[in-house]
Protein backbone atom coordinates (compact mmCIF):
# COMPACT_ATOMS: atom_id res chain seq x y z
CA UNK A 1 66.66 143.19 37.22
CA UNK A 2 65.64 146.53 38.79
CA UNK A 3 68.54 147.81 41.21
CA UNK A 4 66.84 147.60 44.47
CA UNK A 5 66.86 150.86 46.05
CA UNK A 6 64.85 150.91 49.54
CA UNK A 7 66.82 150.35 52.31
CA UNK A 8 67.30 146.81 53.95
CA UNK A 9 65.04 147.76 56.77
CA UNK A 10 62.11 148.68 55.10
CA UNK A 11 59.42 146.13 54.25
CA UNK A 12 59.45 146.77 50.75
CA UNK A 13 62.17 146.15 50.20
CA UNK A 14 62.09 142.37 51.19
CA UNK A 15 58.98 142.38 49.16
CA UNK A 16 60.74 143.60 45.72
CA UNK A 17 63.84 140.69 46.00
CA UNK A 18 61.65 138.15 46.53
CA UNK A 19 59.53 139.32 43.49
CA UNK A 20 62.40 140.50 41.30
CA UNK A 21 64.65 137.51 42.22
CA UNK A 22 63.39 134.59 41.30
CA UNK A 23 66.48 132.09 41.74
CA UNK A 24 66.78 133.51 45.83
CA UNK A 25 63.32 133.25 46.12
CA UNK A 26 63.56 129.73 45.76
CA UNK A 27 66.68 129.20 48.11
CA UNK A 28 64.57 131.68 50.67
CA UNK A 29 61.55 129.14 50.26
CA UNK A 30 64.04 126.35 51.06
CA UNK A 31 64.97 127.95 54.49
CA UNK A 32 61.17 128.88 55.47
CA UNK A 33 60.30 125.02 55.60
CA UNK A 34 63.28 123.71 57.32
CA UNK A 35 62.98 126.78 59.70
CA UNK A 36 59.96 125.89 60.65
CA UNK A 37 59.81 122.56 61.63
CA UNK A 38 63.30 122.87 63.48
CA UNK A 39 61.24 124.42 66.01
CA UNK A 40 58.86 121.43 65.93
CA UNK A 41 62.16 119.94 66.99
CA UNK A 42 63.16 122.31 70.02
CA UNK A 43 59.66 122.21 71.96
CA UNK A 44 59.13 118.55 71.68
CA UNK A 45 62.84 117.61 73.02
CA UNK A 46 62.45 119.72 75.64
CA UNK A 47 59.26 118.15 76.99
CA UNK A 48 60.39 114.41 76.29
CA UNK A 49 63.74 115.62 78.55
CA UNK A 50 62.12 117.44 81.17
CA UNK A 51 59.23 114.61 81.13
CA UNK A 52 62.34 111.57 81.70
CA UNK A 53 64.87 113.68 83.72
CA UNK A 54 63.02 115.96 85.42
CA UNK A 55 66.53 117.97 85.26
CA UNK A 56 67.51 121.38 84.38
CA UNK A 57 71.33 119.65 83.37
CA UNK A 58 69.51 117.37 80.70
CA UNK A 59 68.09 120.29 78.83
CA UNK A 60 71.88 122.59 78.95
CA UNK A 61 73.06 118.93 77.96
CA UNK A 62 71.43 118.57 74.51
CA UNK A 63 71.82 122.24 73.62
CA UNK A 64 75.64 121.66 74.30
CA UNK A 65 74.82 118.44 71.60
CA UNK A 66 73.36 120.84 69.57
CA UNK A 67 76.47 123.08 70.28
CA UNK A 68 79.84 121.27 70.05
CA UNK A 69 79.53 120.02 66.62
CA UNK A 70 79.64 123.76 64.91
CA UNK A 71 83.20 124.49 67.19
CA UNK A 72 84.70 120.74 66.22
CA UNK A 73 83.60 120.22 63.01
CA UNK A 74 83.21 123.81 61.56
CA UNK A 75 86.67 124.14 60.17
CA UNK A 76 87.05 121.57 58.27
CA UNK A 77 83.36 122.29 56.72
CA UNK A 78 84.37 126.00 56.13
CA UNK A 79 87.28 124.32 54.17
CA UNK A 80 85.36 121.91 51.96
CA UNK A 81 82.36 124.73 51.31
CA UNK A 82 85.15 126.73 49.88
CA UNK A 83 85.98 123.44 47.64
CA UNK A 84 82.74 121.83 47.09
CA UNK A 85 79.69 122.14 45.25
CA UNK A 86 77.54 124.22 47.66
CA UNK A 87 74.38 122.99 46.14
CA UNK A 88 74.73 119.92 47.02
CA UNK A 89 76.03 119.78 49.96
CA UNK A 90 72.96 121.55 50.86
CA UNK A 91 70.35 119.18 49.49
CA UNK A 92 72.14 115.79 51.10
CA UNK A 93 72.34 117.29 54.44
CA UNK A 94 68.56 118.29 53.98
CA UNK A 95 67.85 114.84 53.49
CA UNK A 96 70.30 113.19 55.68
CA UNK A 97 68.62 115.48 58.60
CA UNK A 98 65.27 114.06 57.90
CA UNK A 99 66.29 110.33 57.81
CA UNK A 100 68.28 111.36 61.07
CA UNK A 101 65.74 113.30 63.16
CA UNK A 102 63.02 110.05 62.61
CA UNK A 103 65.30 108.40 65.07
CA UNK A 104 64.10 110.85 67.52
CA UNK A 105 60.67 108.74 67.80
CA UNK A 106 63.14 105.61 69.10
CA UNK A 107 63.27 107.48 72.71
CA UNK A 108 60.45 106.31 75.20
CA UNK A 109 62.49 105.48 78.87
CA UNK A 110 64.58 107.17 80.55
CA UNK A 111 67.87 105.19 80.07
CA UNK A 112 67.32 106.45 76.04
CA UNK A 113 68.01 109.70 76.68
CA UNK A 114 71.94 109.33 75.37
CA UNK A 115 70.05 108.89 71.70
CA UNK A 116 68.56 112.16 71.79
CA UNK A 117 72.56 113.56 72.76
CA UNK A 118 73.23 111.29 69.88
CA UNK A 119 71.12 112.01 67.26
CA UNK A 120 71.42 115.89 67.88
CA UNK A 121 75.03 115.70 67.57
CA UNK A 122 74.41 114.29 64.19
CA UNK A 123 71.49 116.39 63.80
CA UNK A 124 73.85 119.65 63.92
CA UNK A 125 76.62 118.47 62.29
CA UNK A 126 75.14 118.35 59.35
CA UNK A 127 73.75 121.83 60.10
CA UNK A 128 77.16 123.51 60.31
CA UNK A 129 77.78 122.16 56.98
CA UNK A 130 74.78 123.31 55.73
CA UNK A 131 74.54 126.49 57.27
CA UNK A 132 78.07 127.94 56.03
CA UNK A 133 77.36 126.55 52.55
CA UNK A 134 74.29 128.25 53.03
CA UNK A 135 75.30 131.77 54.19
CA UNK A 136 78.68 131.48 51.59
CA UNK A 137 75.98 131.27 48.52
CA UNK A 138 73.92 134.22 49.59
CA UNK A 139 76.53 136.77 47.41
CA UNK A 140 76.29 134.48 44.44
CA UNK A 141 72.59 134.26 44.59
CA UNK A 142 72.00 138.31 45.24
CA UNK A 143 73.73 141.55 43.31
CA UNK A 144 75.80 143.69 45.70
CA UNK A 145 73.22 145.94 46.76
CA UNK A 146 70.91 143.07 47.04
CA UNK A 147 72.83 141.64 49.95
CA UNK A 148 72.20 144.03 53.07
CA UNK A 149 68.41 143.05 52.09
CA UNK A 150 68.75 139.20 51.67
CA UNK A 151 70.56 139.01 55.23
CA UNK A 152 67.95 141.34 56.77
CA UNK A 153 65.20 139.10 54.87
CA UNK A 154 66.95 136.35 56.02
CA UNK A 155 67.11 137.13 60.03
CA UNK A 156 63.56 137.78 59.54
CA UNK A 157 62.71 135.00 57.96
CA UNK A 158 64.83 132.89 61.11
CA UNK A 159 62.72 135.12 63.47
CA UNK A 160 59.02 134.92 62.51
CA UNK A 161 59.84 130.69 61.66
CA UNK A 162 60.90 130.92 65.45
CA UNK A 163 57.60 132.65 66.49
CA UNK A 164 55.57 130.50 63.86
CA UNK A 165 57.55 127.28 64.86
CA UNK A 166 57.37 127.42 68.49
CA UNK A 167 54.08 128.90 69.05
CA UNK A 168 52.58 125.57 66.68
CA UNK A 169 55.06 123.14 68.00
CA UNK A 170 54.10 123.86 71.34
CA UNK A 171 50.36 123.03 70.48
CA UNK A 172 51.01 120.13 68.51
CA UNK A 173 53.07 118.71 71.20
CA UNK A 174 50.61 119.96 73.73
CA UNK A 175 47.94 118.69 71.77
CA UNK A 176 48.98 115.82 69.84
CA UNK A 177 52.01 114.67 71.24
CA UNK A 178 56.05 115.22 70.18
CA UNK A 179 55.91 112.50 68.19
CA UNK A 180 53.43 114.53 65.65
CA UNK A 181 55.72 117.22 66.11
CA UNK A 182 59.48 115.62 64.88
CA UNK A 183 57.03 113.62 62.14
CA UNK A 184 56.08 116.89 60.99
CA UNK A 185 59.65 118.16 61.52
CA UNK A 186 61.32 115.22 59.30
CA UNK A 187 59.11 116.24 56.52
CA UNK A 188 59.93 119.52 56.43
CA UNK A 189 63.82 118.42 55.63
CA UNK A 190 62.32 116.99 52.35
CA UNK A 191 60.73 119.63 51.25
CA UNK A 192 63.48 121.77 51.54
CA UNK A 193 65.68 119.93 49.34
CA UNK A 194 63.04 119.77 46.57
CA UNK A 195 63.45 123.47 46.50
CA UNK A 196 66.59 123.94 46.78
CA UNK A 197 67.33 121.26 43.61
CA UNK A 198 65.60 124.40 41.59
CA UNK A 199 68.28 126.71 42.75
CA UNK A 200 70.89 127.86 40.26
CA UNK A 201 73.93 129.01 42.27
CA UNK A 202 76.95 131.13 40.26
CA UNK A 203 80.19 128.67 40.64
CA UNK A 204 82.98 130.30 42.75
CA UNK A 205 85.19 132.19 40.95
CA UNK A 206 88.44 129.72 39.66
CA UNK A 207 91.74 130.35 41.00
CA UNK A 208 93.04 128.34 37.74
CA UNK A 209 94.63 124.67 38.18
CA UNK A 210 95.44 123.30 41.71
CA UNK A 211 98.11 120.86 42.10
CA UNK A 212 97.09 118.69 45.11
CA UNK A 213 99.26 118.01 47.49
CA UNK A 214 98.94 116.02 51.06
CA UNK A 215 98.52 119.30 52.44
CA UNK A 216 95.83 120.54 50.05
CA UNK A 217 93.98 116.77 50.45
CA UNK A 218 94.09 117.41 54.26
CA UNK A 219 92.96 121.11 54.32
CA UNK A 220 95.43 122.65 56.17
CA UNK A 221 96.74 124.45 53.70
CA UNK A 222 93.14 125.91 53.24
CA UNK A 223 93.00 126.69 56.65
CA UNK A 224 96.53 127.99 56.69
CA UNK A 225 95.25 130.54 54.17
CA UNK A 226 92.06 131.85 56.03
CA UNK A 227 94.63 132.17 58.77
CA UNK A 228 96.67 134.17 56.28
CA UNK A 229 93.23 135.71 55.07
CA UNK A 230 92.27 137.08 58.80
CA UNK A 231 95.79 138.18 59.51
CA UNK A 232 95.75 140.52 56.40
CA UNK A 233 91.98 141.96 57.12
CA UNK A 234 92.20 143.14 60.69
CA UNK A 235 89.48 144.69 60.34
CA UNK A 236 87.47 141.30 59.82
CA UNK A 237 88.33 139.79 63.08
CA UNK A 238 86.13 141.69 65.46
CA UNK A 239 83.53 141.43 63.43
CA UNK A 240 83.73 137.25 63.72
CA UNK A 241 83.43 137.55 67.95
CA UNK A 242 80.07 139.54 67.97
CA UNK A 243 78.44 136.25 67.90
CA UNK A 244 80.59 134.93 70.61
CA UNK A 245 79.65 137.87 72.82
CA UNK A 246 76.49 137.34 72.62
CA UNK A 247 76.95 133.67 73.24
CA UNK A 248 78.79 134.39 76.64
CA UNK A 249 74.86 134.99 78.17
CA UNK A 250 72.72 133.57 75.21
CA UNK A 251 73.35 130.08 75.74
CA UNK A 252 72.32 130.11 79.09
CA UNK A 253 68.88 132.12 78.34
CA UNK A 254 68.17 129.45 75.92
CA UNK A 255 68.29 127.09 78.91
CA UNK A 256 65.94 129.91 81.19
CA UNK A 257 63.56 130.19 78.76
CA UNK A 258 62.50 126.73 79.09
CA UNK A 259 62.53 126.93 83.04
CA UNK A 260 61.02 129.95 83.35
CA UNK A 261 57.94 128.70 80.96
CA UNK A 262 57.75 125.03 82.85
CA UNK A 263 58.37 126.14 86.16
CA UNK A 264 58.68 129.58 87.71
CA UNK A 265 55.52 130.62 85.94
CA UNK A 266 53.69 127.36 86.81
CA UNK A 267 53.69 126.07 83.24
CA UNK A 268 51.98 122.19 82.67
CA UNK A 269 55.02 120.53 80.98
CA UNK A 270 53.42 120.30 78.09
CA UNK A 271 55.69 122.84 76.38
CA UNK A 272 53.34 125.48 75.76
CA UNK A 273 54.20 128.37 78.09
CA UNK A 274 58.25 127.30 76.48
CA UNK A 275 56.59 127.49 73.14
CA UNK A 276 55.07 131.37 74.29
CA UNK A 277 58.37 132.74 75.59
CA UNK A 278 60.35 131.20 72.13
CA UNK A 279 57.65 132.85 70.17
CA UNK A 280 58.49 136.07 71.43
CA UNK A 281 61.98 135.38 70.92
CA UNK A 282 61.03 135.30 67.34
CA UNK A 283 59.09 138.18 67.15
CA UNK A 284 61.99 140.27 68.48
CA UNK A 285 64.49 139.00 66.55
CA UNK A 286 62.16 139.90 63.07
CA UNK A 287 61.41 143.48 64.28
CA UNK A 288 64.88 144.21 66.11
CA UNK A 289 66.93 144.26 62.83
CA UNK A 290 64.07 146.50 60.94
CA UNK A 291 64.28 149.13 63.60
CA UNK A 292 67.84 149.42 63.87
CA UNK A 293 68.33 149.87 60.08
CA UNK A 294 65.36 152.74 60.17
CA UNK A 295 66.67 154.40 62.71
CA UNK A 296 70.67 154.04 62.08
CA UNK A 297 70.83 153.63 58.64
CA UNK A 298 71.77 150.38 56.56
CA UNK A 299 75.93 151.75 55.79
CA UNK A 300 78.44 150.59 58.02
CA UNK A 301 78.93 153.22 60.60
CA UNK A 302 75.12 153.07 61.71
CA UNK A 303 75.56 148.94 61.62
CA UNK A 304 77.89 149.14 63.77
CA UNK A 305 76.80 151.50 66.28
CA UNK A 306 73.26 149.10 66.22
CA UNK A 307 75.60 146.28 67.26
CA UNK A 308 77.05 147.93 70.79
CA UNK A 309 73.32 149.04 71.33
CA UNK A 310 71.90 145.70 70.81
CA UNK A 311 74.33 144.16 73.43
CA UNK A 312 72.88 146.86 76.17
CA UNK A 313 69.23 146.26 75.15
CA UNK A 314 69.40 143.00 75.73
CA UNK A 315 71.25 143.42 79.16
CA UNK A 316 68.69 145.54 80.30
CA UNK A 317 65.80 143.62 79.11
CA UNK A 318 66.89 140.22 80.31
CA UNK A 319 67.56 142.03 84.03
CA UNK A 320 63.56 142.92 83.81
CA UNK A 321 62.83 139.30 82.75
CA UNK A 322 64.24 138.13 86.00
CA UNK A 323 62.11 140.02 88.15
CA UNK A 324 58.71 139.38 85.44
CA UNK A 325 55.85 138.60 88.04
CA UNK A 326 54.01 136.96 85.01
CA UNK A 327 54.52 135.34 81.80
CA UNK A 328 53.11 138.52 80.00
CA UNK A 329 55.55 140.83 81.23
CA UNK A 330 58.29 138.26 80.76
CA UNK A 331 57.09 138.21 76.80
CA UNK A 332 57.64 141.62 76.41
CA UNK A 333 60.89 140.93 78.08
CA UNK A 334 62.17 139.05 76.32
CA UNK A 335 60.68 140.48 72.88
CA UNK A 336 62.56 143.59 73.85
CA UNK A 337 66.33 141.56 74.40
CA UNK A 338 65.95 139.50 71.06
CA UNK A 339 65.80 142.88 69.26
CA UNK A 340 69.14 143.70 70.53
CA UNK A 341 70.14 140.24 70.13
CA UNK A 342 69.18 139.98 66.51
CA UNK A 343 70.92 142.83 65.18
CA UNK A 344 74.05 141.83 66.06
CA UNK A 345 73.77 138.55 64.65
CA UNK A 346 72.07 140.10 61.24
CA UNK A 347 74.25 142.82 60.97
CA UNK A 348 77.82 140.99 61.75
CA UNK A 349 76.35 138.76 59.02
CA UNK A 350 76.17 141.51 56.48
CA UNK A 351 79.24 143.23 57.51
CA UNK A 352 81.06 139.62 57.13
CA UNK A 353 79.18 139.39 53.59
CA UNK A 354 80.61 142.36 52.85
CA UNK A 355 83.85 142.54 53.83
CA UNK A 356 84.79 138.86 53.59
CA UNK A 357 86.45 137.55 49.85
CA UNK A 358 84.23 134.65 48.22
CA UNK A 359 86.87 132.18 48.19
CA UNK A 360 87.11 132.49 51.96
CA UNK A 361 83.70 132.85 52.88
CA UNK A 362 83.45 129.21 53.66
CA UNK A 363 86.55 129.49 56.45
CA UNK A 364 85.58 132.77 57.49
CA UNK A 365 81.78 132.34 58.62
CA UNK A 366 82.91 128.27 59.99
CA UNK A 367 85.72 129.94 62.37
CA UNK A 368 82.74 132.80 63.36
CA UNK A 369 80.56 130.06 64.11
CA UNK A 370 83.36 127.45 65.76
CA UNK A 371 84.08 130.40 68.28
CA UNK A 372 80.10 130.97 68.97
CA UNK A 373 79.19 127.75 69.84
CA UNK A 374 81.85 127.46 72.24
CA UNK A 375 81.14 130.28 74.27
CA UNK A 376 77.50 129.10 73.90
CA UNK A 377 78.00 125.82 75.22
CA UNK A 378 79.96 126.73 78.03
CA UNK A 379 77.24 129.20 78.84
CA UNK A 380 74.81 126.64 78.42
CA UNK A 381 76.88 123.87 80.86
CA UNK A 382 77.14 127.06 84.07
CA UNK A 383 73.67 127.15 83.70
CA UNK A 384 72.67 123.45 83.75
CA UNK A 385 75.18 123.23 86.52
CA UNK A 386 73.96 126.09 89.11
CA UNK A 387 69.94 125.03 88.51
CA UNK A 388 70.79 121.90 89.65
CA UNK A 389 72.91 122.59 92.21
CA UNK A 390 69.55 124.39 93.10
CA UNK A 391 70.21 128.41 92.33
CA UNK A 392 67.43 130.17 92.24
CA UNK A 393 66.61 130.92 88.64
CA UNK A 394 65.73 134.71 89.19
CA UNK A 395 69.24 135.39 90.43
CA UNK A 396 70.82 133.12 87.62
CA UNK A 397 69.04 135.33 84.91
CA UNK A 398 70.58 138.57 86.66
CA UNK A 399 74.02 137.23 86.28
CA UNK A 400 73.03 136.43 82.56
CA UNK A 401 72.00 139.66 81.67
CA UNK A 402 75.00 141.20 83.16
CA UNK A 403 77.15 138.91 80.84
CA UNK A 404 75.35 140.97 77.94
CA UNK A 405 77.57 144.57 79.32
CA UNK A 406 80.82 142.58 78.77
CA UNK A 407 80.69 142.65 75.02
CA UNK A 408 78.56 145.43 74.33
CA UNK A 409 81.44 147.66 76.31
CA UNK A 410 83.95 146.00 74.43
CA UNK A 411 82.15 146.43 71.15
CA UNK A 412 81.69 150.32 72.19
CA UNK A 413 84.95 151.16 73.36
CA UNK A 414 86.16 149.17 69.97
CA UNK A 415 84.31 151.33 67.19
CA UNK A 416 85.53 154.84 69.56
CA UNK A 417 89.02 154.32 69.35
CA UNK A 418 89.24 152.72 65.90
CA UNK A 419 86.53 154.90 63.95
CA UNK A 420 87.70 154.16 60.50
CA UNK A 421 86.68 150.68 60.97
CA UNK A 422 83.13 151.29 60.64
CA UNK A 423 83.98 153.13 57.43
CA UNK A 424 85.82 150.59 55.39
């Protein structure tokens, strides 16, 4: 295999991994499908909740389902990715995720709506266990200089899916009902494990013979040791809150975006002015990362000067989204923010990926994601909250977009007074 020597942010380069690499190309393939008809998923629920509720709470309510599971559950999964076969924990949460989201089609009143809180709990539990198994194979599936590339390939990949995903899910939806839409999205969950049974993942390096004790059977010895792990690699722990800064605002947007596309710009409730403003979300986050690395560079000190930026780009774009007269200018709106927002989520990745020990990765990236999702949901509940307590939802995105300066400052002040971090 031909070192790959373009950097991550240049086109080309995804091009030549995907061609050279045959065993990630596979694994990539795996994530396109899934990708894709998660955002079947997204549109559809939000119609069928906003179609029986009629409330802005219902919606922050089954993101926070979608939420919780990553903070309660992600622990323990980071422990038992470190332990497991990562293969196939992958493949039986693909298919237990399309037997699960079927259930979906079981909601048709208004006093069903607890099995859609339900069934997404489920839903995302088994996408936190997934998901880290996921992200801990990438280094045994790529070379070292391979990696910067698969992330950026990989946030891409999440970004155009998003674009693809909600852009078609909200015309399937509009057009042929949501019921089309999670059929279609079911499907796509068995797909995904066909390709990834093709996958040939390196095993994790041995640490010899274990002698298990209640401790070991439990996990908290594991976690115990990615306590250990953090405590020794200072330098790792700010790089596991980026995602949590963002979250502070994000979760909340998530909710706007769906109110701003049904009703402050008139939409039908079909879901497809939602589906336009998610599209755009996924067009920024697949050019944001690209930029960043052209213009900063792909080694750590220009990563993590990208990162402070992204957090102000996406403060100031989300402030001009509040005060959009149109849907047009609020899709270049929020285009602009989700190329801040995605470069800190693709480049944290990286930095994790390479920073972070193998035999860790598991604990590391679950106790990233545990402290995300809570900031998220709480983001996502304040939101809920103030539109129904009836706050206008101009004035809600302002204090959003403010929430973006917290971090980004933070993040700033962080890489000028500790410099040598950015050059481990």
């Amino acid at each position: 295999m031909t070192k790959i020597s373009l950097p991550a942010g240049h086109p080309r380069s995804y091009i030549r991994l995907l061609g050279q690499n045959v065993n990630y190309r596979k694994f990539w393939f795996s994530g396109v499908v899934s990708q894709f008809g998660d955002w079947f998923n997204y549109i559809a629920l939000f119609v069928v909740l906003t179609d029986l509720t009629g409330s802005g709470q219902a919606v922050s309510w089954f993101l926070i389902a979608k939420f919780i599971p990553t903070a309660v559950f992600g622990p323990g999964c980071g422990v038992l990715v470190d332990r497991l076969n990562r293969k196939r924990i992958m493949i039986g949460c693909d298919i237990l995720r399309g037997i699960v989201v079927i259930g979906y089609l079981s909601v048709s009143q208004p006093e069903h709506v607890w099995i859609i809180y339900l069934l997404a709990l489920t839903q995302e539990s088994l996408w936190t266990f997934s998901h880290l198994a996921r992200q801990a194979s990438i280094p045994a599936l790529c070379k070292p200089e391979e990696i910067n590339v698969a992330n950026g390939l990989g946030g891409t990949t999440w970004s155009v899916m998003l674009a693809a995903g909600a852009a078609v899910g909200g015309f399937v939806t509009s057009c042929f009902g949501w019921q089309t839409a999670i059929c279609i999205d079911s499907l796509t969950f068995f797909v995904s494990a066909v390709f990834l049974s093709q996958v040939i993942i390196r095993p994790k390096p041995s640490s010899g013979k274990v002698q298990l004790t209640w401790k070991k059977m439990t996990g908290f010895e594991d976690l115990a040791e990615g306590l250990l792990y953090l405590k020794n690699h200072k330098n790792i722990i700010p790089l596991i809150f980026i995602k949590s800064g963002w979250g502070l605002a994000g979760g909340g947007i998530l909710v706007m975006l769906t109110v701003f596309g049904e009703q402050v710009f008139g939409g039908d409730g079909s879901g497809g002015q939602s589906g336009i403003l998610y599209s755009m979300r996924g067009l920024g986050a697949a050019v944001g990362p690209i930029l960043a690395w052209r213009l900063l560079g792909d080694e750590p000190k220009g990563m993590f000067r990208a990162i402070g930026l992204g957090f102000c780009v996406s403060a100031v774009s989300y402030f001009f989204f509040s005060q959009a007269p149109t849907i047009a200018v609020a899709s270049v709106c929020v285009l602009c923010a989700h190329c801040g927002g995605a470069v800190q989520w693709v480049f944290s990745t990286s930095l994790l990926h390479r920073y972070v020990n193998d035999n860790f990765r598991g604990r590391v990236f679950s106790a990233e994601m545990a402290l995300m999702t809570i900031f998220v949901s709480l983001s996502t509940w304040c939101t809920g909250h103030a539109l129904d307590l009836g706050t206008d939802p101009r004035f809600i995105v302002i204090v959003l977009s403010s929430l973006f300066l917290i971090p980004g400052c933070l993040w700033l002040a962080y890489i000028i007074l500790f410099p040598v971090a950015a050059k481990k």
